[in-house]
Structures are given as C-alpha cells and as structure tokens.
Protein backbone atom coordinates (compact mmCIF):
# COMPACT_ATOMS: atom_id res chain seq x y z
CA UNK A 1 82.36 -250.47 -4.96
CA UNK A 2 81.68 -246.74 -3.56
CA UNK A 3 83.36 -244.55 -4.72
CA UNK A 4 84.51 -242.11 -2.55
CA UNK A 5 82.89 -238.40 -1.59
CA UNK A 6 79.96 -239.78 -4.11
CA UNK A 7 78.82 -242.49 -2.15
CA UNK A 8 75.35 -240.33 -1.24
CA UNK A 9 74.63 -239.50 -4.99
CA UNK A 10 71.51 -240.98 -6.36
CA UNK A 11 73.15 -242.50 -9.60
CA UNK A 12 70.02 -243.92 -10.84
CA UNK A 13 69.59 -240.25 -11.87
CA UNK A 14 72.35 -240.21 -14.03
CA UNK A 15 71.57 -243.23 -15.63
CA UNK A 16 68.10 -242.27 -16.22
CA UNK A 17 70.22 -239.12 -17.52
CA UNK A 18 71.89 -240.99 -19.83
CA UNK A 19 69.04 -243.05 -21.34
CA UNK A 20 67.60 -239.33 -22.24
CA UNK A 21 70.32 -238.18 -23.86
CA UNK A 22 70.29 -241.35 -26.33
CA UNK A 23 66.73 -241.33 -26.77
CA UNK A 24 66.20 -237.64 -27.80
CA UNK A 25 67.55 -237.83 -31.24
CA UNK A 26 65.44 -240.84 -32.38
CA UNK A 27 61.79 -239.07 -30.70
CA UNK A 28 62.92 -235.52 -32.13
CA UNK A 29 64.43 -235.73 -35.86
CA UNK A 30 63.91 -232.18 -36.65
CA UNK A 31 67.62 -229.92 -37.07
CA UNK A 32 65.96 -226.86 -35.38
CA UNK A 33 65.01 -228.74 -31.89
CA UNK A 34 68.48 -230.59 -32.25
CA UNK A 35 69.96 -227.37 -32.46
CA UNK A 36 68.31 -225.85 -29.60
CA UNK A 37 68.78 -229.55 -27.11
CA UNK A 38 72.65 -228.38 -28.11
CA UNK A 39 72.32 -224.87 -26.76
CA UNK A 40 70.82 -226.11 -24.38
CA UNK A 41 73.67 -228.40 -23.06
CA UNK A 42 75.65 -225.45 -23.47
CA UNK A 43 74.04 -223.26 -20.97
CA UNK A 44 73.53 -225.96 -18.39
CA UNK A 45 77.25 -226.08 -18.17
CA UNK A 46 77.42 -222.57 -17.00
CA UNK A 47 74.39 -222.91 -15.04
CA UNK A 48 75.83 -225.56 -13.30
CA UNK A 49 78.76 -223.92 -12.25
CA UNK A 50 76.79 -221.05 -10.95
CA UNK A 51 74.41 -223.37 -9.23
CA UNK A 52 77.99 -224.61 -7.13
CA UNK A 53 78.69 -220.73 -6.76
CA UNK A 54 75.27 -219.58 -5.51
CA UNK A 55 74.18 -222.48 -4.12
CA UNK A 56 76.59 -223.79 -2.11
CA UNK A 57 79.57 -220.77 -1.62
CA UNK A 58 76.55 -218.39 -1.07
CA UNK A 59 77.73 -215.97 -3.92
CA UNK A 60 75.95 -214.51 -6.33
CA UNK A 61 77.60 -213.73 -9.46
CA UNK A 62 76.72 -211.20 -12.29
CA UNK A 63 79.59 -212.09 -14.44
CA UNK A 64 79.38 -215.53 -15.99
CA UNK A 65 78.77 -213.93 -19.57
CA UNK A 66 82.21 -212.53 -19.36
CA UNK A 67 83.98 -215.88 -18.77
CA UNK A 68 81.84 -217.73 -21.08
CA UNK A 69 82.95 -214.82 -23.62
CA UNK A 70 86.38 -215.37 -22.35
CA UNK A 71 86.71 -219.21 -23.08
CA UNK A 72 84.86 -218.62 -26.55
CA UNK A 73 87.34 -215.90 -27.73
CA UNK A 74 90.32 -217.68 -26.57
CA UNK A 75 89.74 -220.70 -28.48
CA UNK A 76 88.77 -218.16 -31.63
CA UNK A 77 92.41 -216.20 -31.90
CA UNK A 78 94.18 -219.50 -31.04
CA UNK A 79 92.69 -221.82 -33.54
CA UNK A 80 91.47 -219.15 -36.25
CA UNK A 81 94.12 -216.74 -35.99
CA UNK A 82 97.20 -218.69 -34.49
CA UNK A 83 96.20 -222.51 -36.79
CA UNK A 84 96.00 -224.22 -32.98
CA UNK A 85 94.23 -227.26 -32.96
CA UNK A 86 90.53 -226.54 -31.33
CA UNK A 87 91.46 -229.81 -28.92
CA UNK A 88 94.94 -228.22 -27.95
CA UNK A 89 92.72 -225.11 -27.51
CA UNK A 90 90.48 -226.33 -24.83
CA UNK A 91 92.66 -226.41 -22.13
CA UNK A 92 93.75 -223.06 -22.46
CA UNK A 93 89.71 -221.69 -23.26
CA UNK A 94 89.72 -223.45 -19.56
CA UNK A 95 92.46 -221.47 -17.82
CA UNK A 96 92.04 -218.00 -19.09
CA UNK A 97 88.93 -217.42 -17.27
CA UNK A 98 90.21 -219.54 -13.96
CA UNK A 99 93.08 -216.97 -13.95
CA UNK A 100 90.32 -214.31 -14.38
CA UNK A 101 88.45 -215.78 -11.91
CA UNK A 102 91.46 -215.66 -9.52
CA UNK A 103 92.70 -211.99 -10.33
CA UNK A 104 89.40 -210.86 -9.42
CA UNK A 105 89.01 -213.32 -6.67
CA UNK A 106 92.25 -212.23 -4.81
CA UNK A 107 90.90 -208.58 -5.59
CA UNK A 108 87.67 -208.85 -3.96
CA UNK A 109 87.97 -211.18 -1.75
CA UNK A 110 86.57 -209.35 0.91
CA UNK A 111 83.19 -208.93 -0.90
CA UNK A 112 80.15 -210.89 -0.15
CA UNK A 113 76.49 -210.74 -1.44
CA UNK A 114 75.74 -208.03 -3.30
CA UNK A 115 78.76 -206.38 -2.90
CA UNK A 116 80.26 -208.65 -5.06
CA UNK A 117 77.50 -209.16 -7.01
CA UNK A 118 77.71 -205.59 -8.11
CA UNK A 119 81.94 -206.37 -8.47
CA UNK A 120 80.85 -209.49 -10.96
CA UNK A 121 78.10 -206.73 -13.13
CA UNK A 122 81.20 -204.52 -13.74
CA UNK A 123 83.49 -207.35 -14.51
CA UNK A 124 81.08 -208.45 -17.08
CA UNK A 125 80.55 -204.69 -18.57
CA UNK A 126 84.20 -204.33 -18.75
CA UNK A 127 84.99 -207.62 -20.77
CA UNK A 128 82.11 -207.04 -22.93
CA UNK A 129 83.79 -203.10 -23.94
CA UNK A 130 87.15 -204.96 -24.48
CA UNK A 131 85.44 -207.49 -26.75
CA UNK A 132 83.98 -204.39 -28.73
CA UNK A 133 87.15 -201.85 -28.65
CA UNK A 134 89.71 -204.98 -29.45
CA UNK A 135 89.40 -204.80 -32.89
CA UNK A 136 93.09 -206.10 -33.42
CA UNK A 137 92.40 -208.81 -31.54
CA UNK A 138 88.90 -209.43 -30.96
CA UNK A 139 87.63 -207.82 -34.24
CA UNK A 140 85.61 -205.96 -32.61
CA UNK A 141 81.24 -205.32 -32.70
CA UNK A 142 81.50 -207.11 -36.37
CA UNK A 143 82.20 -210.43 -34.74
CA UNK A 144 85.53 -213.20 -35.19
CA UNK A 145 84.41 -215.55 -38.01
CA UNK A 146 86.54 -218.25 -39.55
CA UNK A 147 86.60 -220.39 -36.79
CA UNK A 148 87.21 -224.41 -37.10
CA UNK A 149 85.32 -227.22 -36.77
CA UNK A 150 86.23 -229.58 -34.61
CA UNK A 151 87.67 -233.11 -35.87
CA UNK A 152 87.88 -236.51 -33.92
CA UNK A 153 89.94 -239.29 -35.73
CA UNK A 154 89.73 -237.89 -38.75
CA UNK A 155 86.00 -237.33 -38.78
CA UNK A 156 84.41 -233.88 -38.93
CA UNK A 157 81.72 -233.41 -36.08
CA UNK A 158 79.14 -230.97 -38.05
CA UNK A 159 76.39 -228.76 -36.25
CA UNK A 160 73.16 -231.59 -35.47
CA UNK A 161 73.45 -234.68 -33.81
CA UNK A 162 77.08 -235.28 -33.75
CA UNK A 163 77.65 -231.80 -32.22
CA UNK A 164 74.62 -232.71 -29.70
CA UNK A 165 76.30 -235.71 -28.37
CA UNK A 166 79.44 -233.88 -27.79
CA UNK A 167 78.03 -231.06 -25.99
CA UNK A 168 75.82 -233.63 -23.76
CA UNK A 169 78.82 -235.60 -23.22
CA UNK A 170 80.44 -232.62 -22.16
CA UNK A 171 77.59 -231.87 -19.65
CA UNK A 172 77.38 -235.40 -18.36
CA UNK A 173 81.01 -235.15 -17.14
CA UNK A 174 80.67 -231.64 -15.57
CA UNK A 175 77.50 -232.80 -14.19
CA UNK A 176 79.02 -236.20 -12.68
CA UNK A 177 82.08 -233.77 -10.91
CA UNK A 178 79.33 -231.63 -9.68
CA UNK A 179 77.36 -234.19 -7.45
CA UNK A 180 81.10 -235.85 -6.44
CA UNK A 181 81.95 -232.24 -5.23
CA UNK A 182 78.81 -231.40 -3.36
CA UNK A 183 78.88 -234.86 -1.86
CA UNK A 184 82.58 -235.01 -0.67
CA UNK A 185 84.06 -233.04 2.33
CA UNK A 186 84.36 -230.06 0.63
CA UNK A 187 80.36 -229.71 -0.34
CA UNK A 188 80.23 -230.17 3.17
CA UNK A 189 82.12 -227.11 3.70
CA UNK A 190 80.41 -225.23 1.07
CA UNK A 191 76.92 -225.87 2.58
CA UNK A 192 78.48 -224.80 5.88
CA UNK A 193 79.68 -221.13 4.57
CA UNK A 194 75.99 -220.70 2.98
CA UNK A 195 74.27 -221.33 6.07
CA UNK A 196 76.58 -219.11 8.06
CA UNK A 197 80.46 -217.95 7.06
CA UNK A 198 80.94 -216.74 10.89
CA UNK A 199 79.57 -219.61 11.91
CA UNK A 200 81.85 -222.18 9.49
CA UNK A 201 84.87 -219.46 10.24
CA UNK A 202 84.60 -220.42 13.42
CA UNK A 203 84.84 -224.24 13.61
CA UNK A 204 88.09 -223.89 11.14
CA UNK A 205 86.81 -223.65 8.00
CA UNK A 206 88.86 -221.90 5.80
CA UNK A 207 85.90 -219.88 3.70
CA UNK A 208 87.77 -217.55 1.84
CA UNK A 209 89.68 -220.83 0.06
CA UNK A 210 86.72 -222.77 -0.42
CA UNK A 211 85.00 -219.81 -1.83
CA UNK A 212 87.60 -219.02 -4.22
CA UNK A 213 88.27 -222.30 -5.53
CA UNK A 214 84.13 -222.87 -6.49
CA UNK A 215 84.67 -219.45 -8.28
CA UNK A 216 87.28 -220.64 -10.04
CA UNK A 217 85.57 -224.32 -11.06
CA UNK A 218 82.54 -222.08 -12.34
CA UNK A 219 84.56 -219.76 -14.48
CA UNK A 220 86.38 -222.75 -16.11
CA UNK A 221 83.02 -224.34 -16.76
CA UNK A 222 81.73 -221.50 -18.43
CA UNK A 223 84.99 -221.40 -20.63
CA UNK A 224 84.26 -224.90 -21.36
CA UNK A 225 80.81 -224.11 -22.58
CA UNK A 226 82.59 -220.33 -24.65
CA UNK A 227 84.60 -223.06 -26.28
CA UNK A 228 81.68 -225.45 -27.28
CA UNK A 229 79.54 -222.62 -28.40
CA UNK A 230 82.71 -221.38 -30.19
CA UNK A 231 83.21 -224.14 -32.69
CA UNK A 232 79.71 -224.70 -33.20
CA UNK A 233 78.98 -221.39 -34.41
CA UNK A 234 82.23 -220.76 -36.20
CA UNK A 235 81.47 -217.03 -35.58
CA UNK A 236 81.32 -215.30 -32.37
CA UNK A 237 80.87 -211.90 -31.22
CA UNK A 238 80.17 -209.55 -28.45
CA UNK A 239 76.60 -209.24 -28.55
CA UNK A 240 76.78 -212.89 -27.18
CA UNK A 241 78.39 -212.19 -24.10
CA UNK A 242 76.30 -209.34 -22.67
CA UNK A 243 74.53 -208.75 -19.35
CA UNK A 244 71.77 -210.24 -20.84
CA UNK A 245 73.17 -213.65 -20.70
CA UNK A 246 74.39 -213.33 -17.20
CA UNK A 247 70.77 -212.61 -16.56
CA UNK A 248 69.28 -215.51 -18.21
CA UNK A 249 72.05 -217.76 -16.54
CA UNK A 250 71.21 -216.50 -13.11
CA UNK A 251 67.37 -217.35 -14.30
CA UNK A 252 68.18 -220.82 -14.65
CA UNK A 253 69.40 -221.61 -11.65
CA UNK A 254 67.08 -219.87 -9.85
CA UNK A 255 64.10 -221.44 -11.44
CA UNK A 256 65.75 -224.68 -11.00
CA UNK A 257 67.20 -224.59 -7.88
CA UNK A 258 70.39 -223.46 -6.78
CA UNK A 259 70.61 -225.58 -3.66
CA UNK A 260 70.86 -228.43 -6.18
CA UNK A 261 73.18 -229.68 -9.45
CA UNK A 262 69.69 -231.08 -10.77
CA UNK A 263 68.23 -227.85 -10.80
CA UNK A 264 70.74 -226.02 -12.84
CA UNK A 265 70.47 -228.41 -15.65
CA UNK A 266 66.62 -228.17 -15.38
CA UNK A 267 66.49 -224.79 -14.57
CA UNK A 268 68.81 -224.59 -18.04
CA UNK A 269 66.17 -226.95 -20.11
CA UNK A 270 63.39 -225.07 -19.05
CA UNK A 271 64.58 -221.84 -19.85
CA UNK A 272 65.63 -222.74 -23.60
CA UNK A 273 62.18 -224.61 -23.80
CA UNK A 274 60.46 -220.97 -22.66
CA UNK A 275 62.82 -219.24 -25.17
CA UNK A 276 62.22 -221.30 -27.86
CA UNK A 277 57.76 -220.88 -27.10
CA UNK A 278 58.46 -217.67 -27.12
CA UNK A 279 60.18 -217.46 -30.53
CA UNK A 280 57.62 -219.65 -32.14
CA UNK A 281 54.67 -217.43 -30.94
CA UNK A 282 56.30 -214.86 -32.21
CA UNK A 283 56.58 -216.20 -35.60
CA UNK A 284 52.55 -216.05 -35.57
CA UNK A 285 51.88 -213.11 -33.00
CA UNK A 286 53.45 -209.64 -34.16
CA UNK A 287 52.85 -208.27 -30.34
CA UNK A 288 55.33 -210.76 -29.19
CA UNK A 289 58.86 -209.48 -29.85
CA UNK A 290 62.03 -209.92 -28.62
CA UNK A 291 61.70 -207.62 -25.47
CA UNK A 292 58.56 -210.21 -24.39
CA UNK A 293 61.06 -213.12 -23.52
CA UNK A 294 62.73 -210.87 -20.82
CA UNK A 295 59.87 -210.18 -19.17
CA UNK A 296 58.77 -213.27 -19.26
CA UNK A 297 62.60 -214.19 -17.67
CA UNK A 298 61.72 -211.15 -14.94
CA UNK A 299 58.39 -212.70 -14.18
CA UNK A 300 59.60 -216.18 -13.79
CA UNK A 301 62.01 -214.91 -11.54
CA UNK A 302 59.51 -213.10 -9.34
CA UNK A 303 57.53 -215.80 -9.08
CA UNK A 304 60.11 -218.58 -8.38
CA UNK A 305 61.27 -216.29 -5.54
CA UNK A 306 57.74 -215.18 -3.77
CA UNK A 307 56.74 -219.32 -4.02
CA UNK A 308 59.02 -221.27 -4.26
CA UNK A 309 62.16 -219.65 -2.40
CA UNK A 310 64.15 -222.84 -3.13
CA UNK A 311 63.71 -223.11 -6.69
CA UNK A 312 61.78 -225.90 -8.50
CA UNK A 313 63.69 -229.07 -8.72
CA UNK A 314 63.86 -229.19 -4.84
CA UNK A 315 60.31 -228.01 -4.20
CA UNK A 316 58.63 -230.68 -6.54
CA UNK A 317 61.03 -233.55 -4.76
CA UNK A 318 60.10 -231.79 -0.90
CA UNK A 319 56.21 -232.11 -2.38
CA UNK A 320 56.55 -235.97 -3.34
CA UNK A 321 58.71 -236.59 -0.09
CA UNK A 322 56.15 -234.82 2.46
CA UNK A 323 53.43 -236.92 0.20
CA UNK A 324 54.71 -240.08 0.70
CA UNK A 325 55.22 -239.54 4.19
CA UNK A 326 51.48 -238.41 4.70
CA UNK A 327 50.43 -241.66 2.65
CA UNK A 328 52.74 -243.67 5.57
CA UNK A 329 50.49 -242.10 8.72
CA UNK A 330 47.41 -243.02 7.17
CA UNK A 331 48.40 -246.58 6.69
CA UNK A 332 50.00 -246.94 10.69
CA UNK A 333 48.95 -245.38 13.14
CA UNK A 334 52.02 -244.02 14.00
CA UNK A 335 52.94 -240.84 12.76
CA UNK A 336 55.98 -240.87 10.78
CA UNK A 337 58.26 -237.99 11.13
CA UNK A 338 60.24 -237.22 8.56
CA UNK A 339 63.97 -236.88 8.35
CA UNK A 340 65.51 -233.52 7.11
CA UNK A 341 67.54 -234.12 4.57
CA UNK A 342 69.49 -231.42 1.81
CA UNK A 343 68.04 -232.03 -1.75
CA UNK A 344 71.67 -230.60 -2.93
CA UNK A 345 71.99 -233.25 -6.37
C-alpha cells in the first residue's frame, strides 16, 4: 500500500536507517561515543529542520540556537520549577518556539535572504541576553540545574543507551515527516519558491504561507531537540544556546546538503564526528584548542561551498548516478541520457 505524498521516498533508506541505529550499541560499548551518537541525534533534529528551511523555503536562518534554547528552558521552569511532568512538558517545549517562530514570522515577513538572515542573528542575540539577564526565571549565566529525568512506565531512562534510543527514536520520526513533507504537494511547492518565489507567486502559489509554516515546523523541531538535550543534561544554561551553535547547525546542513533530509542528518554525524577528532587531538596536541574546531567549521564551509555547491550527500549520489550511467554507454552503443531528477531525501 502507498502511502500517500511518500510514495517517491526511497524507504529502503530508512530501513537501512534503522538497522544502524540497533547495531551501534553492540559495535561501540564505550559511554563516551554513546554519549556523543546521542548528541548527535540531537543536533540532526535541528539540522533537519533547517535543511526544510534552507533547502526547500530558500531561507537562511541564523537563529535556530535561540529556539533550541527556547524548547530546553521551557521544559526546565515547567518540570524543575513548576513539578510538570517532563512528558506533559514536551508539547509545550514544542509550541513556545512555533509561537516564536510565528511572532517573528508575521514581523518579517517581508524579508528574504540575507535580510532575514541578519533578522534571525538578532533574534538569536536577543534570546541569548534574556537567558543571561532572567535570573528570576532563567537563573541567569550560572545555568538552571535540578532538572528531571525522564520516566517511561515506571522505569528511569538514564544518560547511555537508553537515552540513545530515545533520542534516535525521536530523530527517526522527525526524519520519516521530513521525506513525507518534501515528497507531498507541499515539497512541491517549497522546491518551487527556492527556484524562483516570482516565478511560484505567479502560478498561485501562496509563498508567504508555505514559507511560514516550514519556519514554524523547524522551530518546533529544534524545541524538540532543547527538550531532549534538556533532560539529558539535567542542567542547562546560556552558553549553550549561543551564535556559535547556530553556526555549527548551519555547518551541518551545508556540508550535508541542504537540498536533501539525508544530508542534514549526515551533515549532523559528520560534524560531531569532526568535533569529537578534534577534542581527542587535543587531549595529546597542546596547539589544538578550542578556537581550532571553528576554523576547522569555517574551512569546511569554504570548501563545501567552492566544490561542492550542493553539499555532500547529493554530490556523492550525482557521482554514483552519472557513473552508472557512463558504465551503461560503454556496454550499448547507445548513449544513455540521463534523467534529471531532485536528490531532495
């Protein structure tokens, strides 16, 4: 049975997906790499909500720090300082920073590019002083500790593998409402207002809707993932949620691939695994400090952009198409021409 708006999507992938996430525990045993696969699932959430943003809407966003900082704080005051249960929490760690993301969306809705690029940066510098100055609420630079673990039937689900699964299962569902989005009528649309918003305006496509409602499914997404990374580090503060992060975020999916769900979760995978090199050389290299892992981020980006404009995941699967293709001409004698088609899972 087809399911529809998803009947395009390569679901081998996900199953092949799946497998991974089972396997990883039993190959890698160590806490620290368990830890970091979490993280990991963490920031591919938000990285594939920007991937639908950038990707598809044609907006770049500066900003996604500030709603991942959002969802994690919300689910702190309600569950640490209100006794809310961290489930009963989630939903609302989802809709604070939608309604963010549609206060600032009706506000600006006449930016584009970097205009609102620039409109995202401030939004992010903003919500990162009220995170600092809100000591009543937020308790300020020292950080909001205290914060619950999360419970499922009575069982405790503790930092390491249990967490892992959760976050992963987490992913797999955001990842699964990704590639039906992108492959229903309204991806359609999207891919329409990247290639050309006059263009899409014109044949009755209603951007500034479309537009706004991707914003808002990537700033609930990265609440989703401030409310993971909230109850697995029982602390939280500020310092988290910087312009840093919306950096790195924005370096995942262009590494990956923004034209494609794929490529934010690799782009997010690779970037931990490059984070993670970096911290271990730095263990046993004093010249390699902190500071080296964001120019490192810089140079990726550079280079991603000057080679492969598209990002990785879509070049490498262009590369094996374009070589099987070549592999089909020798064997006939007829030249095969190939068939353009948008590498957008």
């Amino acid at each position: 049975m087809k399911l529809r708006g998803v009947q395009q999507t390569k679901w081998w992938g996900v199953v092949v997906f799946i497998a991974a996430i089972l396997i990883f525990p039993l190959i890698v045993t160590q806490s620290f790499f368990i830890t970091q696969a979490t993280f990991a699932g963490i920031y591919a959430i938000i990285a594939i909500g920007l991937g639908l943003l950038m990707g598809y809407a044609g907006q770049i966003s500066l900003g996604q720090a500030a709603f991942y900082g959002v969802g994690a704080y919300t689910t702190s005051i309600l569950t640490a300082t209100w006794g809310w249960s961290p489930w009963l929490s989630l939903p609302i760690a989802l809709l604070v920073p939608a309604l963010l993301a549609i206060v600032m969306g009706y506000t600006m809705s006449r930016l584009s590019g970097y205009y609102l690029a620039m409109a995202t940066l401030a939004l992010g510098i903003i919500v990162h002083g009220l995170l600092v100055e809100g000591k009543g609420i937020t308790m300020g630079a020292s950080g909001f500790y205290g914060i619950p673990q999360l419970s499922l039937f009575g069982m405790t689900i503790n930092q390491g593998v249990p967490y892992y699964f959760l976050v992963w299962f987490f992913v797999l569902l955001v990842l699964i409402l990704s590639l039906n989005i992108v492959h229903s009528r309204v991806g359609r649309a999207l891919r329409s207002i990247h290639d050309s918003e006059i263009a899409s305006s014109s044949m009755g496509v209603n951007t500034g809707r479309y537009k706004m409602q991707v914003f808002i499914l990537s700033a609930s997404f990265a609440g989703l993932a401030g409310w993971l990374f909230a109850h697995m580090s029982y602390s939280i503060s500020p310092s988290a949620f910087t312009f840093d992060a919306s950096i790195l975020f924005l370096a995942m999916v262009v590494l990956g691939g923004s034209g494609s769900v794929w490529g934010a979760l690799i782009g997010a995978l690779l970037i931990r695994m490059i984070g993670i090199t970096v911290h271990t050389l730095g263990e046993q290299f004093s010249f390699i400090t902190s500071d080296s892992e964001h120019v490192i981020y810089g140079l990726i980006l550079i280079l991603v952009v000057i080679f492969m404009p598209k990002g990785l995941f879509p070049t490498v699967i262009d590369w094996f198409k374009n070589t099987s293709i070549k592999r089909a001409e020798k064997k006939s004698s007829v030249p095969v021409t190939p068939i353009k088609q948008s590498v957008s899972e």
